[in-house]
C-alpha atoms as a PDB file:
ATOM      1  CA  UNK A   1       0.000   0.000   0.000  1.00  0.00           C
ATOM      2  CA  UNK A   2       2.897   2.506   0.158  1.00  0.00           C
ATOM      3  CA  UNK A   3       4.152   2.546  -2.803  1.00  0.00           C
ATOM      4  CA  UNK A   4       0.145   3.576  -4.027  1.00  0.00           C
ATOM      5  CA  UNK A   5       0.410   6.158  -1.409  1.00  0.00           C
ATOM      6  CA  UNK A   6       3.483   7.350  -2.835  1.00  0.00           C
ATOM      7  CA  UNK A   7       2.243   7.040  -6.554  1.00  0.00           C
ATOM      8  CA  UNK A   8      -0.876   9.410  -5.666  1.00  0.00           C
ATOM      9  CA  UNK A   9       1.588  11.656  -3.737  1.00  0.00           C
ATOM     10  CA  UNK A  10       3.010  12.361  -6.729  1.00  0.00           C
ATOM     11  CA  UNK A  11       0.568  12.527  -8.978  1.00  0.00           C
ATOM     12  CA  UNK A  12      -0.576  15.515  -6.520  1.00  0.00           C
ATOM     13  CA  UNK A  13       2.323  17.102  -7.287  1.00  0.00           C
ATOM     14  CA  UNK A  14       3.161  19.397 -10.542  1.00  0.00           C
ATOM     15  CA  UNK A  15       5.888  17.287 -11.483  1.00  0.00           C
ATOM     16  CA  UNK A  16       3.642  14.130 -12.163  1.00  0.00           C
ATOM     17  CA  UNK A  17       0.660  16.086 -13.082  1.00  0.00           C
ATOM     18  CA  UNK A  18       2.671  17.579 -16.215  1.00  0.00           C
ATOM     19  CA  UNK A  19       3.381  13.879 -17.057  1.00  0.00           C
ATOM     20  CA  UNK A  20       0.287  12.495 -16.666  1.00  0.00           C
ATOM     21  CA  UNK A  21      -1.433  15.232 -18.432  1.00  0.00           C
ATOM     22  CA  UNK A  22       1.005  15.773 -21.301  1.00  0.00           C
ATOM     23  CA  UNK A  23       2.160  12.030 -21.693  1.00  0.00           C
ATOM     24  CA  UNK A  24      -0.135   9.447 -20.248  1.00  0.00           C
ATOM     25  CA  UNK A  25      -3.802  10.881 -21.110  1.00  0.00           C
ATOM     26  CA  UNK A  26      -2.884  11.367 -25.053  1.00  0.00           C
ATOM     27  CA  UNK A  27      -1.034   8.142 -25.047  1.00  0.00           C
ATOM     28  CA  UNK A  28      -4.011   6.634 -24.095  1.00  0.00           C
ATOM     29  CA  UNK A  29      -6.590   8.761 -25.780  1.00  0.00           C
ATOM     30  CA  UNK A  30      -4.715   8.049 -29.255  1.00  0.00           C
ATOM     31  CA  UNK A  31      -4.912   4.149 -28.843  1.00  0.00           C
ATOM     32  CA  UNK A  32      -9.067   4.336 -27.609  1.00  0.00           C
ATOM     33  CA  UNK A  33      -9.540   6.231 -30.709  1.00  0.00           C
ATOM     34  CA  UNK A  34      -7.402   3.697 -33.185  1.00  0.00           C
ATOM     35  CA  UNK A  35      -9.431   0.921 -31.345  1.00  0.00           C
ATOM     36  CA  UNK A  36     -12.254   2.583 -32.492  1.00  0.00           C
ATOM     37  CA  UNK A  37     -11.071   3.371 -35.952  1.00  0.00           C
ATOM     38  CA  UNK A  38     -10.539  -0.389 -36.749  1.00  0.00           C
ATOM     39  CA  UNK A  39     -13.956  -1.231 -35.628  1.00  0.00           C
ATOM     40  CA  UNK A  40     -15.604   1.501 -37.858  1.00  0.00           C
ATOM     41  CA  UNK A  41     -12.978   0.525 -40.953  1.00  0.00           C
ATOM     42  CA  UNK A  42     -13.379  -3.271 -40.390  1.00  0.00           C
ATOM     43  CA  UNK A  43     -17.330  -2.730 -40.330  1.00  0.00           C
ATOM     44  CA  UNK A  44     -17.401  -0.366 -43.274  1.00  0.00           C
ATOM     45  CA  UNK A  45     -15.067  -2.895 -45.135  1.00  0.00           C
ATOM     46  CA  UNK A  46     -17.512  -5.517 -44.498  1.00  0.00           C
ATOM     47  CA  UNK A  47     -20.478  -3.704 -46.007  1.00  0.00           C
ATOM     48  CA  UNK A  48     -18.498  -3.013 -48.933  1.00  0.00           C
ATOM     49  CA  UNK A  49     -17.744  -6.748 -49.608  1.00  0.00           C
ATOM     50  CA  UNK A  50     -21.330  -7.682 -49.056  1.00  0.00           C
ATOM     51  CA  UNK A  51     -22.580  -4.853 -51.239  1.00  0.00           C
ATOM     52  CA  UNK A  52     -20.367  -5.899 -53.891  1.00  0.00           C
ATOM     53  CA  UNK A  53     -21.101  -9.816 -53.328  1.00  0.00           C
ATOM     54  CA  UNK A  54     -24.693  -8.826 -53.653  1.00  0.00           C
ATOM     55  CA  UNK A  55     -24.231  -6.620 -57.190  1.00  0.00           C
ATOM     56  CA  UNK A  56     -22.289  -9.342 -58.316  1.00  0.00           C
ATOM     57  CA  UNK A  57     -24.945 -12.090 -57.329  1.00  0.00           C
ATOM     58  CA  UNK A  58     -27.684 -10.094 -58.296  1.00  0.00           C
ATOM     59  CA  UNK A  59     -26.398  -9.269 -62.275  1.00  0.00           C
ATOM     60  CA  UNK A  60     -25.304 -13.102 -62.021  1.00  0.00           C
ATOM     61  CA  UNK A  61     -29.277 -14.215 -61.339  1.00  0.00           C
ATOM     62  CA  UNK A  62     -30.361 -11.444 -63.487  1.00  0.00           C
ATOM     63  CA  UNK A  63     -28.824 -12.925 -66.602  1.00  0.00           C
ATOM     64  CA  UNK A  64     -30.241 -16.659 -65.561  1.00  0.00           C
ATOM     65  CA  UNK A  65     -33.299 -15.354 -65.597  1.00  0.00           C
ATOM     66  CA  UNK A  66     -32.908 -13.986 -68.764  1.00  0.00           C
ATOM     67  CA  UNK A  67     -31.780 -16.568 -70.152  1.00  0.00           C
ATOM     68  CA  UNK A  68     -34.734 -18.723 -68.920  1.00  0.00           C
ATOM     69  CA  UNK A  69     -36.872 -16.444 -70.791  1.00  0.00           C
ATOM     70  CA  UNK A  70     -34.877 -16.853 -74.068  1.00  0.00           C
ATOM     71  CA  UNK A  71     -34.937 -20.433 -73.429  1.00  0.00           C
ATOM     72  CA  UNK A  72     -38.666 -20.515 -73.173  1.00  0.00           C
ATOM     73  CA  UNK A  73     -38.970 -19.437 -76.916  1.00  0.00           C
ATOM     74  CA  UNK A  74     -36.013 -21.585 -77.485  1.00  0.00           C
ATOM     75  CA  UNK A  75     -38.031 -22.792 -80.660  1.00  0.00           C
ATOM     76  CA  UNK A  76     -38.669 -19.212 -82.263  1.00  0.00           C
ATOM     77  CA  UNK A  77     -34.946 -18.303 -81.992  1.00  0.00           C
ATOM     78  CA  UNK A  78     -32.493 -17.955 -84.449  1.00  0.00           C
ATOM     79  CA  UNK A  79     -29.101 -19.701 -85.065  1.00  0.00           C
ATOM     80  CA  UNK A  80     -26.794 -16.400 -83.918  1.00  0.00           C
ATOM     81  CA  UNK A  81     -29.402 -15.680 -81.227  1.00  0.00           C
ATOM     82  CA  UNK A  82     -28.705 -19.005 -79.904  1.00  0.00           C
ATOM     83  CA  UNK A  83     -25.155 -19.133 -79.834  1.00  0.00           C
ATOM     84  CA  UNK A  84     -25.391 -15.690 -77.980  1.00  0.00           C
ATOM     85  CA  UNK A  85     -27.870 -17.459 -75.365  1.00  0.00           C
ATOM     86  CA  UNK A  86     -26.004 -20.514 -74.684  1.00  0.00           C
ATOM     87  CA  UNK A  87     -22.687 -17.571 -74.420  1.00  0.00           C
ATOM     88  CA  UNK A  88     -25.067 -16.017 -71.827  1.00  0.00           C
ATOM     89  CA  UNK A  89     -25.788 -19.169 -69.679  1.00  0.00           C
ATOM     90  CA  UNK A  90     -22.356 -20.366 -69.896  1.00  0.00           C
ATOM     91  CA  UNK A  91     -21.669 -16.881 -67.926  1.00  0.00           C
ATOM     92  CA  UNK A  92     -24.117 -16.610 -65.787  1.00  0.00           C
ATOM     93  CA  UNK A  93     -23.350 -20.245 -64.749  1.00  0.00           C
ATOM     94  CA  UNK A  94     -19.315 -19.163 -64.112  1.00  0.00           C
ATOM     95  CA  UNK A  95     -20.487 -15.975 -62.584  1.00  0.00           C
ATOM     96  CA  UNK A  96     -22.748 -17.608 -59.711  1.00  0.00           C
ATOM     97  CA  UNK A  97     -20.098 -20.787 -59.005  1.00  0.00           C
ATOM     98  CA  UNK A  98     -17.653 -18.373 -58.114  1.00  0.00           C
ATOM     99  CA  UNK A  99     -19.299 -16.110 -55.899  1.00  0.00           C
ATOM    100  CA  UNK A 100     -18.295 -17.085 -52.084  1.00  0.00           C
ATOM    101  CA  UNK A 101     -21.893 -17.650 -51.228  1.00  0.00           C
ATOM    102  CA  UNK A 102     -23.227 -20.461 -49.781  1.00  0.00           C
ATOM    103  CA  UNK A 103     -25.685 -22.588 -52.273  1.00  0.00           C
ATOM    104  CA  UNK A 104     -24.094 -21.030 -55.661  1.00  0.00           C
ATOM    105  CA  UNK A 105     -22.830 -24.046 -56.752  1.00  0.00           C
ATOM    106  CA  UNK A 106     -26.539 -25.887 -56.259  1.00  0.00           C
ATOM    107  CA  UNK A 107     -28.342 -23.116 -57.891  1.00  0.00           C
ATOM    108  CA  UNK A 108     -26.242 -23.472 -60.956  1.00  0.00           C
ATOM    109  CA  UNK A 109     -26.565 -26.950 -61.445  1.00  0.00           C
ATOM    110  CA  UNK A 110     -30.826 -26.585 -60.717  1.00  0.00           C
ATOM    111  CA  UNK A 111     -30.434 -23.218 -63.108  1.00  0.00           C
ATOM    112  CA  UNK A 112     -28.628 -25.054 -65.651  1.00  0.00           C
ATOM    113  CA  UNK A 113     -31.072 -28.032 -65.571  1.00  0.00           C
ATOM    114  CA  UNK A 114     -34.497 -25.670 -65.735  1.00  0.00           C
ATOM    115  CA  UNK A 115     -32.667 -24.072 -68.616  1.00  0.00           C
ATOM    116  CA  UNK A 116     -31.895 -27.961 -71.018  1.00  0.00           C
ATOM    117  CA  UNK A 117     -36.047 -28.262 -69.611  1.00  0.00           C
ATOM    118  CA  UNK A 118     -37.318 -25.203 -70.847  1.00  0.00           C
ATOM    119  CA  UNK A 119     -35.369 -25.797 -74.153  1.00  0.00           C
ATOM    120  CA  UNK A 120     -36.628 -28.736 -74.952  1.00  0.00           C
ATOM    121  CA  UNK A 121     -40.538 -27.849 -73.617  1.00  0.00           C
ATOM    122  CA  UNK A 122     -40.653 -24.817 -76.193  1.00  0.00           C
ATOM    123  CA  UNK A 123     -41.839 -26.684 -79.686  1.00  0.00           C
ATOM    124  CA  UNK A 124     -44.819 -28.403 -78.526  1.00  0.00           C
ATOM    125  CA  UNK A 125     -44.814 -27.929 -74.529  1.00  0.00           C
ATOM    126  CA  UNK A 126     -45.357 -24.032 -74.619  1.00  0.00           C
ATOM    127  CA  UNK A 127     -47.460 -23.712 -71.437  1.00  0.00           C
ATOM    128  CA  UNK A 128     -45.192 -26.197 -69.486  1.00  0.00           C
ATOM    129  CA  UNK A 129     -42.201 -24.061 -70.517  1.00  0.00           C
ATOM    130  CA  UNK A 130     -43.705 -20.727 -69.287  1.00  0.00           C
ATOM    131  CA  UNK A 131     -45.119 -22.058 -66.024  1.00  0.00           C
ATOM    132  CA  UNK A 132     -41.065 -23.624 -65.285  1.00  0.00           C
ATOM    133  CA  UNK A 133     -40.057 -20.098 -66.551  1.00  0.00           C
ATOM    134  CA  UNK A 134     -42.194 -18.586 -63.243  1.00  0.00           C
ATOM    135  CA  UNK A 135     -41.005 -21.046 -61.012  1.00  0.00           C
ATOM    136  CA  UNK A 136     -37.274 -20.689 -62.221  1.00  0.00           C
ATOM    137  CA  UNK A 137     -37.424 -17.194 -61.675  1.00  0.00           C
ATOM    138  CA  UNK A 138     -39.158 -16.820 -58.507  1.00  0.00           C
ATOM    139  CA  UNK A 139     -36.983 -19.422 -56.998  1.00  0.00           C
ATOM    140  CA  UNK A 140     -33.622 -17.844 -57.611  1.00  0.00           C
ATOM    141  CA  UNK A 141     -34.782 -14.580 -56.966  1.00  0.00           C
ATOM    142  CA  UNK A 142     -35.423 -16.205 -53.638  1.00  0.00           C
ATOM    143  CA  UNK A 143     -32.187 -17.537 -53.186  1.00  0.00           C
ATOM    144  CA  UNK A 144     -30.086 -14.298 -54.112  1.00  0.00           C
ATOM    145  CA  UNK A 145     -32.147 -12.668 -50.623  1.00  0.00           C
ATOM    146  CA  UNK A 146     -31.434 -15.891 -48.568  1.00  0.00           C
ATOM    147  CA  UNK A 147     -28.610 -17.879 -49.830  1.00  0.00           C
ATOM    148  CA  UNK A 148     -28.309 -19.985 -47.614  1.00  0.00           C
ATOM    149  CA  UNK A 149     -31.753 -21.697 -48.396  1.00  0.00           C
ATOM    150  CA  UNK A 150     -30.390 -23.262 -51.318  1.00  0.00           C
ATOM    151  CA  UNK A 151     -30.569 -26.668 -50.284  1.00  0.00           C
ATOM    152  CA  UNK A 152     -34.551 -26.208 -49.200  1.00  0.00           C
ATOM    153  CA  UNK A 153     -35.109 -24.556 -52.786  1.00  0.00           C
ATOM    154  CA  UNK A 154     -32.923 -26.860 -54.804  1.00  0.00           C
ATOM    155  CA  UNK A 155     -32.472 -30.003 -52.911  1.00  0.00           C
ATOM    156  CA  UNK A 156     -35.640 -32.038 -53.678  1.00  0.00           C
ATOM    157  CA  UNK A 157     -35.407 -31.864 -57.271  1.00  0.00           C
ATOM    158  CA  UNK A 158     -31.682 -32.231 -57.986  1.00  0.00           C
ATOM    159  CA  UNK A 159     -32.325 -35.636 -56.016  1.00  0.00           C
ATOM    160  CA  UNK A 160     -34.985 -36.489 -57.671  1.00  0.00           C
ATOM    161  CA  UNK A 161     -33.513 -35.707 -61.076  1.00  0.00           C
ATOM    162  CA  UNK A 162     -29.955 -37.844 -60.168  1.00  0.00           C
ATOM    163  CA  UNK A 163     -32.193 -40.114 -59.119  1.00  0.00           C
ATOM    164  CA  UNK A 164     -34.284 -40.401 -62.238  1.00  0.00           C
ATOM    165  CA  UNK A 165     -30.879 -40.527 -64.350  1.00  0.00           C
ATOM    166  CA  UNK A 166     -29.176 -43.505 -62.129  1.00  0.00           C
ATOM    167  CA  UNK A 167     -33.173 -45.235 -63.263  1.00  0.00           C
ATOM    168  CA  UNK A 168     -32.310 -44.351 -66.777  1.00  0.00           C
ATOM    169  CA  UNK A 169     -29.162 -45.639 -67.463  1.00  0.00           C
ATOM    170  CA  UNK A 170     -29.260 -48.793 -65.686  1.00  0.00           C
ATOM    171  CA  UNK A 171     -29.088 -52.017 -67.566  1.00  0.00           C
ATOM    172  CA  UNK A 172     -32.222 -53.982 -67.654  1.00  0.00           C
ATOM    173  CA  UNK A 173     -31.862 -57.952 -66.284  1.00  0.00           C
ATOM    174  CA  UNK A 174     -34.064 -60.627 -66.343  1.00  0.00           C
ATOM    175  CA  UNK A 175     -36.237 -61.587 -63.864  1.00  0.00           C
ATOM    176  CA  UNK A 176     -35.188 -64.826 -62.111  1.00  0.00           C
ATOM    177  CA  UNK A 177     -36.460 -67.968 -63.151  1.00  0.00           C
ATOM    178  CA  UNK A 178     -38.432 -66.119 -65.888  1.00  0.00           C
ATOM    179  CA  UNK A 179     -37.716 -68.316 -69.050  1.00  0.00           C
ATOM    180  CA  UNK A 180     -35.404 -66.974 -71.581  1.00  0.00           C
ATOM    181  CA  UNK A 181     -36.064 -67.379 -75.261  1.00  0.00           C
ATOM    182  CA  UNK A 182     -33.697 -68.695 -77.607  1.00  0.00           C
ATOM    183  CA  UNK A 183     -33.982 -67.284 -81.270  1.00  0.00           C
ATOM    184  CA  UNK A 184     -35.283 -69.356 -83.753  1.00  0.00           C
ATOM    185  CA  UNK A 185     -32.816 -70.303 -86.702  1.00  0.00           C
ATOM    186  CA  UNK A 186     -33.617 -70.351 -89.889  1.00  0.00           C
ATOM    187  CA  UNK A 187     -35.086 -73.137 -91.994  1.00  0.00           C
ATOM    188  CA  UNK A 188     -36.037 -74.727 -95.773  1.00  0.00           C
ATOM    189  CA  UNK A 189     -39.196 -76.869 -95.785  1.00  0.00           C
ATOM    190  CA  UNK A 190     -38.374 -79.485 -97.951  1.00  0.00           C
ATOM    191  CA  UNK A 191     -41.558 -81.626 -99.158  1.00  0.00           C
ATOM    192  CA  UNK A 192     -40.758 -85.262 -99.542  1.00  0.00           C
ATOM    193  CA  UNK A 193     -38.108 -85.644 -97.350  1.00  0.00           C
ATOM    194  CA  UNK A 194     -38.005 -86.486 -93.514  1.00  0.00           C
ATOM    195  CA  UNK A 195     -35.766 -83.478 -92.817  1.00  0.00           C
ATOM    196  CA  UNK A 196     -38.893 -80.686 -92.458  1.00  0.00           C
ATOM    197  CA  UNK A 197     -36.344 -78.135 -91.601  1.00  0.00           C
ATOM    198  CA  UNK A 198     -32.424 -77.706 -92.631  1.00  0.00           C
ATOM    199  CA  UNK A 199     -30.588 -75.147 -90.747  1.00  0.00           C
ATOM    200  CA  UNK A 200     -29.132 -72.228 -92.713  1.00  0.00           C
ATOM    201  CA  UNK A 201     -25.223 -71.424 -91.938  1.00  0.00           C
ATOM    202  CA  UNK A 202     -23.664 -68.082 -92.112  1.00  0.00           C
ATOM    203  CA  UNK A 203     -21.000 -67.420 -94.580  1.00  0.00           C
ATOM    204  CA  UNK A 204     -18.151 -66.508 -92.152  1.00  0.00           C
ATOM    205  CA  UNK A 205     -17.084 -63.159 -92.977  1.00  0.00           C
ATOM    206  CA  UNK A 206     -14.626 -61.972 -95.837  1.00  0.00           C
ATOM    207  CA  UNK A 207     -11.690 -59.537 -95.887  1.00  0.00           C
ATOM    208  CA  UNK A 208     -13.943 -57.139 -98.069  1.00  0.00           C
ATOM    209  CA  UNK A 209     -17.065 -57.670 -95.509  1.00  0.00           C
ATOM    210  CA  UNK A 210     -14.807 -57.039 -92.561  1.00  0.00           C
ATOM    211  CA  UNK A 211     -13.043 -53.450 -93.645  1.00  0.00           C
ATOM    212  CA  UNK A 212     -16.147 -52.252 -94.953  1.00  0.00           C
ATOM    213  CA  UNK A 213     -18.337 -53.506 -91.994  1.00  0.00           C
ATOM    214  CA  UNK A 214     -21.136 -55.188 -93.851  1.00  0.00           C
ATOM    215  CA  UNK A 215     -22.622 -58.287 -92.482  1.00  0.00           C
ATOM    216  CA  UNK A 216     -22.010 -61.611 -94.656  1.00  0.00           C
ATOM    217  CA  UNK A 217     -24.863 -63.039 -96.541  1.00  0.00           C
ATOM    218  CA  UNK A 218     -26.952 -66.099 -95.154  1.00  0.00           C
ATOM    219  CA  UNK A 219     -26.523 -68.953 -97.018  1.00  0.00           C
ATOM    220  CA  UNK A 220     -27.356 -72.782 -96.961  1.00  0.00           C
ATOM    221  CA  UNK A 221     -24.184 -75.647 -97.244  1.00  0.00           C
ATOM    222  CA  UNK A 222     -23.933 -75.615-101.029  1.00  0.00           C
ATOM    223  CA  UNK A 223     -25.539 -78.795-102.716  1.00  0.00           C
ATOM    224  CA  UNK A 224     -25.606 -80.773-106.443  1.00  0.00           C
ATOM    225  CA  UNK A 225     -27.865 -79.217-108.846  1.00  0.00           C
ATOM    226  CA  UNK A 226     -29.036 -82.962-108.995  1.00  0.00           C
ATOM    227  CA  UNK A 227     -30.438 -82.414-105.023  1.00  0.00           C
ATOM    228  CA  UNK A 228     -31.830 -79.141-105.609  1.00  0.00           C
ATOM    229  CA  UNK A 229     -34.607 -80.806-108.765  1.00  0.00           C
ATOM    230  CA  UNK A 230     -34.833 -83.386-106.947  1.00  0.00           C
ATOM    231  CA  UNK A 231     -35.859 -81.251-103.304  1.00  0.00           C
ATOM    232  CA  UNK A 232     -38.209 -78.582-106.266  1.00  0.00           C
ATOM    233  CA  UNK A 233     -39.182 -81.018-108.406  1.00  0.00           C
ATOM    234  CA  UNK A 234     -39.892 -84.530-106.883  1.00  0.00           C
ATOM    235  CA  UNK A 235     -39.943 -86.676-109.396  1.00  0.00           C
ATOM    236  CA  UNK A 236     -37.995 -84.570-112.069  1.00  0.00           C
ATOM    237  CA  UNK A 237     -34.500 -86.784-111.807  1.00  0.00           C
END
């Protein structure tokens, strides 16, 4: 406790009030108010990146969702306007994977599959392709204000879709135990003889046949001419 005696003893004094008041209250003043400078910099920077995150995100949905409504009329277009729309989805698509938001990457692949759907609804499918155009559009629009909804918006369906594909592509078996059917070969009736049916043999392939690719002929074992009256023409011989 003396030496905090002594200390406020001091300060008393003019000696340590001169120090205190030209040394200790601006060193102190000067560091409050660079504490407080970060925090207003560091908060301003941060509503700068957002803002810009937000103009980027926003001219990123905007051109999806023109594109969906280029791809709704994907039929009426043109040859150069469709080069310049596919051009336009390819970089909207980039655009939106890039952004450091959470979700981009599932709303480009859900954009990018609305878009092939809309495309292909156009010719004949005109009302289906408008009412995918609405929901298209109202759903990103959703997701650029709360990105991080993007797997409740986009989820469901890009399931469903992989799970529709995997169902496509999968090679069809046979049921167990069903019975499988052999083909049938080929066959001559020839009247008069016990042999009802004679078995027709392929040619095995030539040279010629195999560099071009076309299949070999189907032909019977060769026989006398004497044979063939005689199978025609009972009787004949």
């Amino acid at each position: 406790m003396n030496w905090g005696n002594e200390f406020l003893a001091w300060l008393a004094t003019d000696a340590g009030w001169r120090v205190m008041s030209g040394a200790v209250i601006p060193a102190v003043a000067i560091v409050v108010a660079g504490v407080i400078a970060a925090v207003i910099a560091k908060g301003a920077v941060r509503r700068l990146i957002a803002l810009h995150r937000q103009d980027a995100l926003a001219a990123a949905v905007s051109g999806f969702v023109l594109a969906g409504r280029k791809s709704a009329h994907w039929h009426e277009l043109g040859e150069v306007e469709r080069v310049q729309l596919e051009h336009l989805i390819a970089e909207s698509e980039t655009r939106i994977r890039l952004l450091p938001i959470a979700g981009s990457g599932l709303a480009a692949t859900w954009a990018s599959h609305q878009l092939e759907s809309m495309k292909r609804d156009s010719s004949g499918f005109r009302f289906q392709a408008l009412q995918t155009l609405g929901d298209y559009r109202d759903r990103l629009i959703e997701w650029s204000q709360k990105p991080r909804s993007a797997k409740k918006l986009f989820g469901a369906d890009l399931e469903q879709w992989s799970i529709d594909a995997s169902n496509e592509y999968r090679p069809s078996s046979p049921i167990d135990g069903a019975p499988v059917s052999e083909p049938e070969s080929a066959w001559v009736s020839s009247p008069g003889t016990t042999d009802d049916r004679t078995t027709l043999t392929p040619e095995p392939p030539s040279s010629v046949a195999v560099h071009t690719g076309t299949m070999p002929l189907i032909i019977t074992h060769p026989r006398p001419a004497s044979s063939v009256r005689e199978r025609v023409l009972p009787g004949s011989v």
